[in-house]
N, C-alpha and C. Protein backbone atom coordinates (compact mmCIF):
# COMPACT_ATOMS: atom_id res chain seq x y z
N UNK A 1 1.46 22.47 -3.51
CA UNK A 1 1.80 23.46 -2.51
C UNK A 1 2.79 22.81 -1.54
N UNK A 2 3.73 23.67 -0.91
CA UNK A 2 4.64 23.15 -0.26
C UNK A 2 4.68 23.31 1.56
N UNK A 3 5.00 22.34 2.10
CA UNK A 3 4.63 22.20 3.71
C UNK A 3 4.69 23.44 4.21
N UNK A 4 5.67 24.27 3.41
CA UNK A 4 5.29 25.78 4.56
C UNK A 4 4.10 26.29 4.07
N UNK A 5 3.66 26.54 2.96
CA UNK A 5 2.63 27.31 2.44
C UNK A 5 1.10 26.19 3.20
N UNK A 6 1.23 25.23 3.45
CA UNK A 6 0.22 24.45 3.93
C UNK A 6 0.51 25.95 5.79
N UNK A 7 1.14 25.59 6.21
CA UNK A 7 1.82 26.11 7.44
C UNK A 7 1.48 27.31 7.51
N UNK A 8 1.71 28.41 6.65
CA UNK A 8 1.41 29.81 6.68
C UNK A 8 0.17 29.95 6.02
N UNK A 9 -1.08 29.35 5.04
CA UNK A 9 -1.62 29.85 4.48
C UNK A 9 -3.17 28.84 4.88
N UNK A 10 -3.27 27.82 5.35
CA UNK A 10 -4.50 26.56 5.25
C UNK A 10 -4.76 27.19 7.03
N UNK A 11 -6.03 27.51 6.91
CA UNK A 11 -6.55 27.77 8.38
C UNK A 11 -6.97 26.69 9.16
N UNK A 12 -6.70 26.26 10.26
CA UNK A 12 -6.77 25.59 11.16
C UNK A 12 -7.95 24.74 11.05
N UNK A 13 -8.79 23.39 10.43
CA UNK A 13 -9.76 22.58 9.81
C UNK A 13 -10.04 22.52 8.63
N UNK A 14 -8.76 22.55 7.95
CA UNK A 14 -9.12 22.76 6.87
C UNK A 14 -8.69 20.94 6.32
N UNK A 15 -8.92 20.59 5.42
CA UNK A 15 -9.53 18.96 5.06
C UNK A 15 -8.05 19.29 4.15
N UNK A 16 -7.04 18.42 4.20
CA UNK A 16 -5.02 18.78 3.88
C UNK A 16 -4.75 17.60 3.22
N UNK A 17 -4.49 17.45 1.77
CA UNK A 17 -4.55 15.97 1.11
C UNK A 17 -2.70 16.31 1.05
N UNK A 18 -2.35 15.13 0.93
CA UNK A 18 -0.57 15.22 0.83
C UNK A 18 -0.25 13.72 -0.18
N UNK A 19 0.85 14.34 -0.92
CA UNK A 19 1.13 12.93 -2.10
C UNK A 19 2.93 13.16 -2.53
N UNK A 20 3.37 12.24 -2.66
CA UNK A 20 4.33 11.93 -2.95
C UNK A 20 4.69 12.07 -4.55
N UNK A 21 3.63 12.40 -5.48
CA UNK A 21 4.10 12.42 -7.08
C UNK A 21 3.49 10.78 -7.86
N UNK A 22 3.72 9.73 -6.83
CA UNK A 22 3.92 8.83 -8.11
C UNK A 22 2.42 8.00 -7.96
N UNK A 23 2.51 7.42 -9.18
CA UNK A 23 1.02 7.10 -9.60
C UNK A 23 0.48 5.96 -8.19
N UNK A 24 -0.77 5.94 -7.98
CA UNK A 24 -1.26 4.47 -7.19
C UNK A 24 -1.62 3.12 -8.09
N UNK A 25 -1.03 2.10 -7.48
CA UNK A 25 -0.76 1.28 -8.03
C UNK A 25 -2.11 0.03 -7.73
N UNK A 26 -2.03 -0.63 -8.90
CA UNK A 26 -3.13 -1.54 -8.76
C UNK A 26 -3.35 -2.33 -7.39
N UNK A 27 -4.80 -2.26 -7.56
CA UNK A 27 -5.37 -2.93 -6.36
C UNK A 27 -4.86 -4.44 -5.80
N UNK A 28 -4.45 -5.18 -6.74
CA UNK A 28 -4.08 -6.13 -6.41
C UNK A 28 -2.32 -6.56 -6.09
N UNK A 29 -2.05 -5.11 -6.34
CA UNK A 29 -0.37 -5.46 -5.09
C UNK A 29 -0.58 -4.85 -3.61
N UNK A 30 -1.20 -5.56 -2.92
CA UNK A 30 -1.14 -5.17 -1.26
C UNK A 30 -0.22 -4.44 -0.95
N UNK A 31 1.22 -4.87 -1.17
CA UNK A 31 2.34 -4.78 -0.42
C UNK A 31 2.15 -2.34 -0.94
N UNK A 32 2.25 -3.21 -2.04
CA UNK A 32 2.60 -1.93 -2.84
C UNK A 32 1.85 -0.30 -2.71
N UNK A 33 0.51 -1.01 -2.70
CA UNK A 33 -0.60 -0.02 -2.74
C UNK A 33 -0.69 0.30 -1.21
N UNK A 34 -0.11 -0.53 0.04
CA UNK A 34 -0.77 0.46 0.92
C UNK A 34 0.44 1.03 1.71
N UNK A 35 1.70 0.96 0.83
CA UNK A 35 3.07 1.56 0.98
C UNK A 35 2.60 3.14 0.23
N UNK A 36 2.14 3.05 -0.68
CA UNK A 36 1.42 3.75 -1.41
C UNK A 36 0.56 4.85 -0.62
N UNK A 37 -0.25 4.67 0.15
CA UNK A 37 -1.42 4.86 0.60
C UNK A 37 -0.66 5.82 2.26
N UNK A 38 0.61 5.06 2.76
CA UNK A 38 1.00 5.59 3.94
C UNK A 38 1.52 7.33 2.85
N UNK A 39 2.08 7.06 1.86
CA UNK A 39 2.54 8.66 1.22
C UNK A 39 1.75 9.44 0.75
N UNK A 40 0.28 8.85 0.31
CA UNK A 40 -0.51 9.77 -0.46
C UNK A 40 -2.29 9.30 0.55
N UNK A 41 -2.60 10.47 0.59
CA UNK A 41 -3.61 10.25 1.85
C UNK A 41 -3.85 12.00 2.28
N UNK A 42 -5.22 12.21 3.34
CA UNK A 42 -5.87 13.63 3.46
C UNK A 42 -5.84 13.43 5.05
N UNK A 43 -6.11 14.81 5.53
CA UNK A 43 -6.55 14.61 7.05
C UNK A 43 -6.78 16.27 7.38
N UNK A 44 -7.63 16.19 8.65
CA UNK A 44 -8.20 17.56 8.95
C UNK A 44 -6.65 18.76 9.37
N UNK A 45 -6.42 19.38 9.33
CA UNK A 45 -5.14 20.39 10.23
C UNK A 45 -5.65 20.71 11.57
N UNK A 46 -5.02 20.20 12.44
CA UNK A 46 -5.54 20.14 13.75
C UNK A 46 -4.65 20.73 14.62
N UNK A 47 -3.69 21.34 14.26
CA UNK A 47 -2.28 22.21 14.89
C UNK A 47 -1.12 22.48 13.85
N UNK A 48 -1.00 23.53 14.35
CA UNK A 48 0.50 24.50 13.86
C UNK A 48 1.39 24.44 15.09
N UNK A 49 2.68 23.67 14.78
CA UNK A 49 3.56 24.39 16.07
C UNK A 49 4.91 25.34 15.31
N UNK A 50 5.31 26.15 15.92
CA UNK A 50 6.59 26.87 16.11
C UNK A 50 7.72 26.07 16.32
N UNK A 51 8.63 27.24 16.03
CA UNK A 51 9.98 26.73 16.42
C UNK A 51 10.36 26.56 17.86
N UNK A 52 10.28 25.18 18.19
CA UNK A 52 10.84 25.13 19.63
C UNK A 52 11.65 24.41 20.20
N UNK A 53 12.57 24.70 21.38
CA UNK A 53 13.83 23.87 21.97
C UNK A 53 13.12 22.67 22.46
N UNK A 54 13.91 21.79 23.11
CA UNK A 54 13.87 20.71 23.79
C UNK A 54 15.39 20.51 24.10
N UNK A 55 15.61 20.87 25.42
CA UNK A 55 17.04 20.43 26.00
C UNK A 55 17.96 21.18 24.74
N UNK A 56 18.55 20.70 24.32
CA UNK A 56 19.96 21.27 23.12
C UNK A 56 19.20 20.96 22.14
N UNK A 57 18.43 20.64 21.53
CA UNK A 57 17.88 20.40 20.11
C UNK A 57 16.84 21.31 19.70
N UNK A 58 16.63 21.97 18.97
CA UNK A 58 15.87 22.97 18.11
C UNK A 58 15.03 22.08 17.35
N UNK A 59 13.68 22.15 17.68
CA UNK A 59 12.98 21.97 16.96
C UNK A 59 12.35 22.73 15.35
N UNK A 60 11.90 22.50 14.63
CA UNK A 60 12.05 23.00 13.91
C UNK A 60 10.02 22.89 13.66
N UNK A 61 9.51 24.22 12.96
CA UNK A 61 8.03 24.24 12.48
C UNK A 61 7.18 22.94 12.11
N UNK A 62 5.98 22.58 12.71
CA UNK A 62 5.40 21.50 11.93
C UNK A 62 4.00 21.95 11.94
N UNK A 63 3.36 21.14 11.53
CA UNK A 63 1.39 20.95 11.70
C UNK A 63 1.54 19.32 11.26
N UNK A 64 0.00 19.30 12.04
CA UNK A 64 -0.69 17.70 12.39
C UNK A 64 -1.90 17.39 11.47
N UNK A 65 -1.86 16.38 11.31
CA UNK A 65 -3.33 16.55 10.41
C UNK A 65 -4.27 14.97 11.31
N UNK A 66 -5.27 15.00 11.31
CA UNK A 66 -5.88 13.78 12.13
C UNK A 66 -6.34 13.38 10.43
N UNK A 67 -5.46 11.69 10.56
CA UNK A 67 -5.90 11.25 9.18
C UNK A 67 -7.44 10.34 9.49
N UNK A 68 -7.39 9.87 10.32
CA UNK A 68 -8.64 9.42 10.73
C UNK A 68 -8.76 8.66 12.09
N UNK A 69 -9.70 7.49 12.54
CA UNK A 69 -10.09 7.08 13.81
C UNK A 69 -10.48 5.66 13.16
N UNK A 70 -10.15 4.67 14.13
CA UNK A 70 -10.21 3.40 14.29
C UNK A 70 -11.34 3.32 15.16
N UNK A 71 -11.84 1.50 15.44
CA UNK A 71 -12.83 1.79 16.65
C UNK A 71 -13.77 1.31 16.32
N UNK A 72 -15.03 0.48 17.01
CA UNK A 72 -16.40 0.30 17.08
C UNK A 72 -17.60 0.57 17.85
N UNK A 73 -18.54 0.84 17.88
CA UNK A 73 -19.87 0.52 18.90
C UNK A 73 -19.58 1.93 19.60
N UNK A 74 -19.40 3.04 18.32
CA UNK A 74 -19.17 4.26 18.97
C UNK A 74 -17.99 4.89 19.44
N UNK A 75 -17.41 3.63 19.90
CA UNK A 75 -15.77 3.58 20.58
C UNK A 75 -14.81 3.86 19.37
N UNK A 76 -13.84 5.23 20.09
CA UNK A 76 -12.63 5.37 19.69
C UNK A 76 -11.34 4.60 19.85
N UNK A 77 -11.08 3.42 19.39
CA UNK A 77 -9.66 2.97 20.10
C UNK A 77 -8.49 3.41 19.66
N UNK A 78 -8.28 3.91 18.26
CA UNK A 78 -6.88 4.42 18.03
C UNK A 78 -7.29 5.83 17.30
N UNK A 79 -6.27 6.55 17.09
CA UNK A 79 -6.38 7.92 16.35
C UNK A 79 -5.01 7.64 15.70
N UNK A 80 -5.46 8.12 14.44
CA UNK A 80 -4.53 8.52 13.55
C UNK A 80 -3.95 9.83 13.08
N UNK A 81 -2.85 10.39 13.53
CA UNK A 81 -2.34 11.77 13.38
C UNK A 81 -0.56 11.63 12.83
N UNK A 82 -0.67 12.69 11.77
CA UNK A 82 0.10 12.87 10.92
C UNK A 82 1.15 14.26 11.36
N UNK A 83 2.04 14.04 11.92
CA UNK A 83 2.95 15.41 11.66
C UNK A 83 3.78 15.66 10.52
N UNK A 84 3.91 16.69 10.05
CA UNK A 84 4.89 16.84 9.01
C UNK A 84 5.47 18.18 9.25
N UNK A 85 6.90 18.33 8.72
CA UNK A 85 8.24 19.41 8.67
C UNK A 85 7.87 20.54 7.85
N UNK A 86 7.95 21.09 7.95
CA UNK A 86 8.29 22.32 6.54
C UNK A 86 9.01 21.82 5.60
N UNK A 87 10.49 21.11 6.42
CA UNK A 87 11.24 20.69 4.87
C UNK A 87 10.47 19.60 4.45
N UNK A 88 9.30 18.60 4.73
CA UNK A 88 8.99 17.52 3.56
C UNK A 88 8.82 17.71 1.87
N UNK A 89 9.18 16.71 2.04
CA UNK A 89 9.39 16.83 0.34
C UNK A 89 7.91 16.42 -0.58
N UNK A 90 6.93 16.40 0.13
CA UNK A 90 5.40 15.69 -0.39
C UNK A 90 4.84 16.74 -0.63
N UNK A 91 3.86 17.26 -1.90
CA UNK A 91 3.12 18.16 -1.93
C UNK A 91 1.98 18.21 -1.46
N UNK A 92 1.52 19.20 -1.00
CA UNK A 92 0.01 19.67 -0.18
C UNK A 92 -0.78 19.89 -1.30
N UNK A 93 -1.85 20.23 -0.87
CA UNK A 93 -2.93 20.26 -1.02
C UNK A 93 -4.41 20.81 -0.22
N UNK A 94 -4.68 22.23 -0.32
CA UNK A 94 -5.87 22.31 0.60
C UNK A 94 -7.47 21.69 -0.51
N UNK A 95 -7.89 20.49 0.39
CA UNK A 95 -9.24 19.69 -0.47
C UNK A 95 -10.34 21.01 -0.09
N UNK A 96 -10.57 21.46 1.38
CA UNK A 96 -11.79 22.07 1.64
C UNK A 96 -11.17 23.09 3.03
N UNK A 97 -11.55 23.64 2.96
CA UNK A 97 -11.64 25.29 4.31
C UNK A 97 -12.71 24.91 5.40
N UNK A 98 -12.60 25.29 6.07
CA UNK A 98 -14.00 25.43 7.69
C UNK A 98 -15.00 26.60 6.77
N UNK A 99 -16.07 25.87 6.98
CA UNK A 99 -17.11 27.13 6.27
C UNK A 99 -17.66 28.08 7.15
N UNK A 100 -17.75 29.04 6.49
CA UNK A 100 -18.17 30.37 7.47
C UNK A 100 -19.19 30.21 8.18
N UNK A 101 -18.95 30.75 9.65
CA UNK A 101 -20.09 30.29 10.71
C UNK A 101 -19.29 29.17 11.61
N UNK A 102 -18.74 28.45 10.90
CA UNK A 102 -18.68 27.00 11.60
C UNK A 102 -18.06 27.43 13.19
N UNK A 103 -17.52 26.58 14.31
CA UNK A 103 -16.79 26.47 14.77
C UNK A 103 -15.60 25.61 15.35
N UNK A 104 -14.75 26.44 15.53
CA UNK A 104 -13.58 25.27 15.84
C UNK A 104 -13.53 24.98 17.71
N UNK A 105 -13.42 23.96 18.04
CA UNK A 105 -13.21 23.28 19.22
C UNK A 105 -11.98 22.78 19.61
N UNK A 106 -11.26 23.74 20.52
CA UNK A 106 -9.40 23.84 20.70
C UNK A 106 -9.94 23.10 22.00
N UNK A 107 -8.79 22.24 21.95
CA UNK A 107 -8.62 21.36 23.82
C UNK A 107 -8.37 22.67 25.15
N UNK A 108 -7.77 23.55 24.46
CA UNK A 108 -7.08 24.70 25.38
C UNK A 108 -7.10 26.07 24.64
N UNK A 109 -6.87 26.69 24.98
CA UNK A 109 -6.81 27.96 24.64
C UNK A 109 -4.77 28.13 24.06
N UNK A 110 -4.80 29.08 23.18
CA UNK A 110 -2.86 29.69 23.63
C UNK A 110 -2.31 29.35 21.95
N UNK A 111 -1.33 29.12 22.28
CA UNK A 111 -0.69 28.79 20.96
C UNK A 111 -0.53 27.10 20.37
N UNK A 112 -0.07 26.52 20.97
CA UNK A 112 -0.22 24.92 21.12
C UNK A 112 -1.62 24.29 20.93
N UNK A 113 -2.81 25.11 21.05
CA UNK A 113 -3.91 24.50 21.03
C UNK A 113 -4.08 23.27 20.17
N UNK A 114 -5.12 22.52 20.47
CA UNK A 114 -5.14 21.65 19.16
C UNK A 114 -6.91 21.08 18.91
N UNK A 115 -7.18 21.54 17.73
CA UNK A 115 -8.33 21.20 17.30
C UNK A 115 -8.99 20.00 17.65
N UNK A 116 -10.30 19.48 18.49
CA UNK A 116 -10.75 18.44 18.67
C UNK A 116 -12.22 17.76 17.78
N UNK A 117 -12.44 19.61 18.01
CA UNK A 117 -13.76 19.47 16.74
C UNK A 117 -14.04 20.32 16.15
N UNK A 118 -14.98 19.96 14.80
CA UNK A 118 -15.28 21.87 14.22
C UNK A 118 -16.80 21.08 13.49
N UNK A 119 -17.52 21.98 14.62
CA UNK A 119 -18.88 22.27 14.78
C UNK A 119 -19.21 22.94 13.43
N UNK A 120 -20.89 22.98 13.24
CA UNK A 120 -21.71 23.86 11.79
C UNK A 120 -21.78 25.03 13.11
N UNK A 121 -22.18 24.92 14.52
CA UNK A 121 -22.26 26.54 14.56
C UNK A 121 -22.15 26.37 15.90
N UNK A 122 -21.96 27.58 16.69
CA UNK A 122 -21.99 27.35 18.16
C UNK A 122 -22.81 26.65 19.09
N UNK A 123 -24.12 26.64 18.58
CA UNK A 123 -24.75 25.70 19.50
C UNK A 123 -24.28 24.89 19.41
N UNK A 124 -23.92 24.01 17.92
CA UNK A 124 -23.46 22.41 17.72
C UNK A 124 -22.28 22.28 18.70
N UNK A 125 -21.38 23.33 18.83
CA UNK A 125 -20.41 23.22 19.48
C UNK A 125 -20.32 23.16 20.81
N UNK A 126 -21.38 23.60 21.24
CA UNK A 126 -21.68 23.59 22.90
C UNK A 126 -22.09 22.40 23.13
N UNK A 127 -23.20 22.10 23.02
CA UNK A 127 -23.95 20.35 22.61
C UNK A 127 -22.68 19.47 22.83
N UNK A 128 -21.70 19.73 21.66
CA UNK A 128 -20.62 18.58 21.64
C UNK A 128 -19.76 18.32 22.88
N UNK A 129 -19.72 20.08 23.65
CA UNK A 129 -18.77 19.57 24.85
C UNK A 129 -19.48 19.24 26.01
N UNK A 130 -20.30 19.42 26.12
CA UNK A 130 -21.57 18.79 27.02
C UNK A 130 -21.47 16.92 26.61
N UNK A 131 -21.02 16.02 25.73
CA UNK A 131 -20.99 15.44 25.60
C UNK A 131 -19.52 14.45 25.59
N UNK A 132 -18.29 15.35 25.75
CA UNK A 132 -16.87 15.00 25.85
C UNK A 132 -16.12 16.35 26.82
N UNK A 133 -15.21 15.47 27.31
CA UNK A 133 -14.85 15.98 28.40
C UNK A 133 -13.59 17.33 28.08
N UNK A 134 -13.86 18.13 27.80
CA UNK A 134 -13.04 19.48 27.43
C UNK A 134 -13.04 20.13 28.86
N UNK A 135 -12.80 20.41 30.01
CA UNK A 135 -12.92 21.36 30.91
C UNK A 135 -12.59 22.80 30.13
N UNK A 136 -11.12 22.64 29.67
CA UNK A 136 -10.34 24.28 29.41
C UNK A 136 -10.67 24.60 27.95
N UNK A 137 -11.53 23.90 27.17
CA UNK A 137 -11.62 24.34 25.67
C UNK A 137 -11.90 25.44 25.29
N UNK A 138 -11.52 25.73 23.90
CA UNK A 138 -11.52 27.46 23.44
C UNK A 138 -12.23 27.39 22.15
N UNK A 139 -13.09 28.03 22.19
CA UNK A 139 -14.32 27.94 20.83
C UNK A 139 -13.41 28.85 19.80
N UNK A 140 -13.52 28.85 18.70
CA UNK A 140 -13.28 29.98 17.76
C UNK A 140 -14.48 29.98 16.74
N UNK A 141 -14.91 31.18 16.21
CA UNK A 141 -15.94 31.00 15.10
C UNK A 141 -14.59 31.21 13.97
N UNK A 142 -15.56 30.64 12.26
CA UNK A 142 -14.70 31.11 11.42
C UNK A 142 -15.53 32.11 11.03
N UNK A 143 -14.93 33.28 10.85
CA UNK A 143 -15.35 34.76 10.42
C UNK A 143 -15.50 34.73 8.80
N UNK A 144 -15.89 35.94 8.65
CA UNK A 144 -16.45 35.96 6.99
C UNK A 144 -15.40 37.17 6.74
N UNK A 145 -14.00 37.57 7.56
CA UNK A 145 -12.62 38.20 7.55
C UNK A 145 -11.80 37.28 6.92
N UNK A 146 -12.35 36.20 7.62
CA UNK A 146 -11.24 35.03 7.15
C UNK A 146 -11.41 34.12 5.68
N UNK A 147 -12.37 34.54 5.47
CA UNK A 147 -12.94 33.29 4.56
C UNK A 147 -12.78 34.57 2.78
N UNK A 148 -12.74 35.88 3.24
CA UNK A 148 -13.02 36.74 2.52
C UNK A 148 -11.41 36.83 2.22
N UNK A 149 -10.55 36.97 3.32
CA UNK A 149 -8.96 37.05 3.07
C UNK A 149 -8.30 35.80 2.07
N UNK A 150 -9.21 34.70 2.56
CA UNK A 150 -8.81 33.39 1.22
C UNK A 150 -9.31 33.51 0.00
N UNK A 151 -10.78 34.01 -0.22
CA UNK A 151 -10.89 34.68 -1.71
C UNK A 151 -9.77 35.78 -2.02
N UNK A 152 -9.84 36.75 -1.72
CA UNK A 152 -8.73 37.40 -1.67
C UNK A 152 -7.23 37.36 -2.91
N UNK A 153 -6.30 36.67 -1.52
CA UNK A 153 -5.57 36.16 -1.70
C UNK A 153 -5.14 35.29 -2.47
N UNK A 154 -6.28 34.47 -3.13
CA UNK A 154 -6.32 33.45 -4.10
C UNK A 154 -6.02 32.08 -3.59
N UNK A 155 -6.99 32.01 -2.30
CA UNK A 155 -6.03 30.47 -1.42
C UNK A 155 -7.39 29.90 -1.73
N UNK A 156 -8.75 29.84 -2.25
CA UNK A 156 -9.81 29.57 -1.98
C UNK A 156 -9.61 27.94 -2.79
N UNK A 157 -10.29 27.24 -1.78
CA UNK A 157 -9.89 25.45 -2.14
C UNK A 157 -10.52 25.22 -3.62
N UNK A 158 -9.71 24.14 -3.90
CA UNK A 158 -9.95 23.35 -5.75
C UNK A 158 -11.28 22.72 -5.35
């Protein structure tokens, strides 16, 4: 699948594997395999942005994917987040969808939002911000509209 169809069609937590085509290479070339590993790799979709300016430059459509979190003793020290273009040339992949019921946990409300967590159900989701600091966060449930429009449609994950 191609970065726009990830863009127009993968709902917002959905688990987004991305690969470059060529095979992974044995474990024992370091260099190789984790050159390897920066092109072919998964992460949650945690934002869609639009087309937008900056001064004279046009931005052009992307989404983010959080490939994962660094860190010990509970502690977060780095995050790992992935943007990619519409034009990339790497194919997508939706691995898994937000399951019905669940919820999603936006930092903000609007268009820019960006996914921080996605709860099994609203309580879980309340619990969680009681526990991290969201003041302006925006809950969404995933509906059984939405999950029914991906059967549907024929988007329902491999």
């Amino acid at each position: 699948m191609s970065a726009s169809l990830i863009y127009d069609l993968a709902p917002i937590g959905s688990i987004v594997a991305w690969s470059d085509g060529t095979p992974r290479p044995p474990a024992r070339h370091k260099k190789k395999l984790a050159a390897w590993e920066n092109r072919n790799s998964k992460g949650r979709l945690i934002r869609k942005q639009g087309e937008r300016g900056v001064g004279n430059v046009s931005l052009s459509p992307d989404f983010t994917l959080h490939e994962g979190d660094f860190g010990g003793g509970g502690v977060i020290a780095i995050r790992i987040y992935r943007t990619f273009s519409l034009n990339s040339e790497l194919t997508f992949k939706v691995i898994e969808r937000p399951a019905l019921g669940s919820v999603r946990v936006f930092d903000r409300a609007g268009v820019n939002a960006e996914l921080v967590h996605l709860a099994a159900s609203r309580q879980a989701a309340e619990e969680w911000l009681t526990r991290h600091g969201y003041p302006n966060a925006a809950l969404e449930e995933v509906t059984a509209d939405e999950v029914a429009a991906d059967r549907v449609e024929g988007r329902a994950a491999a």
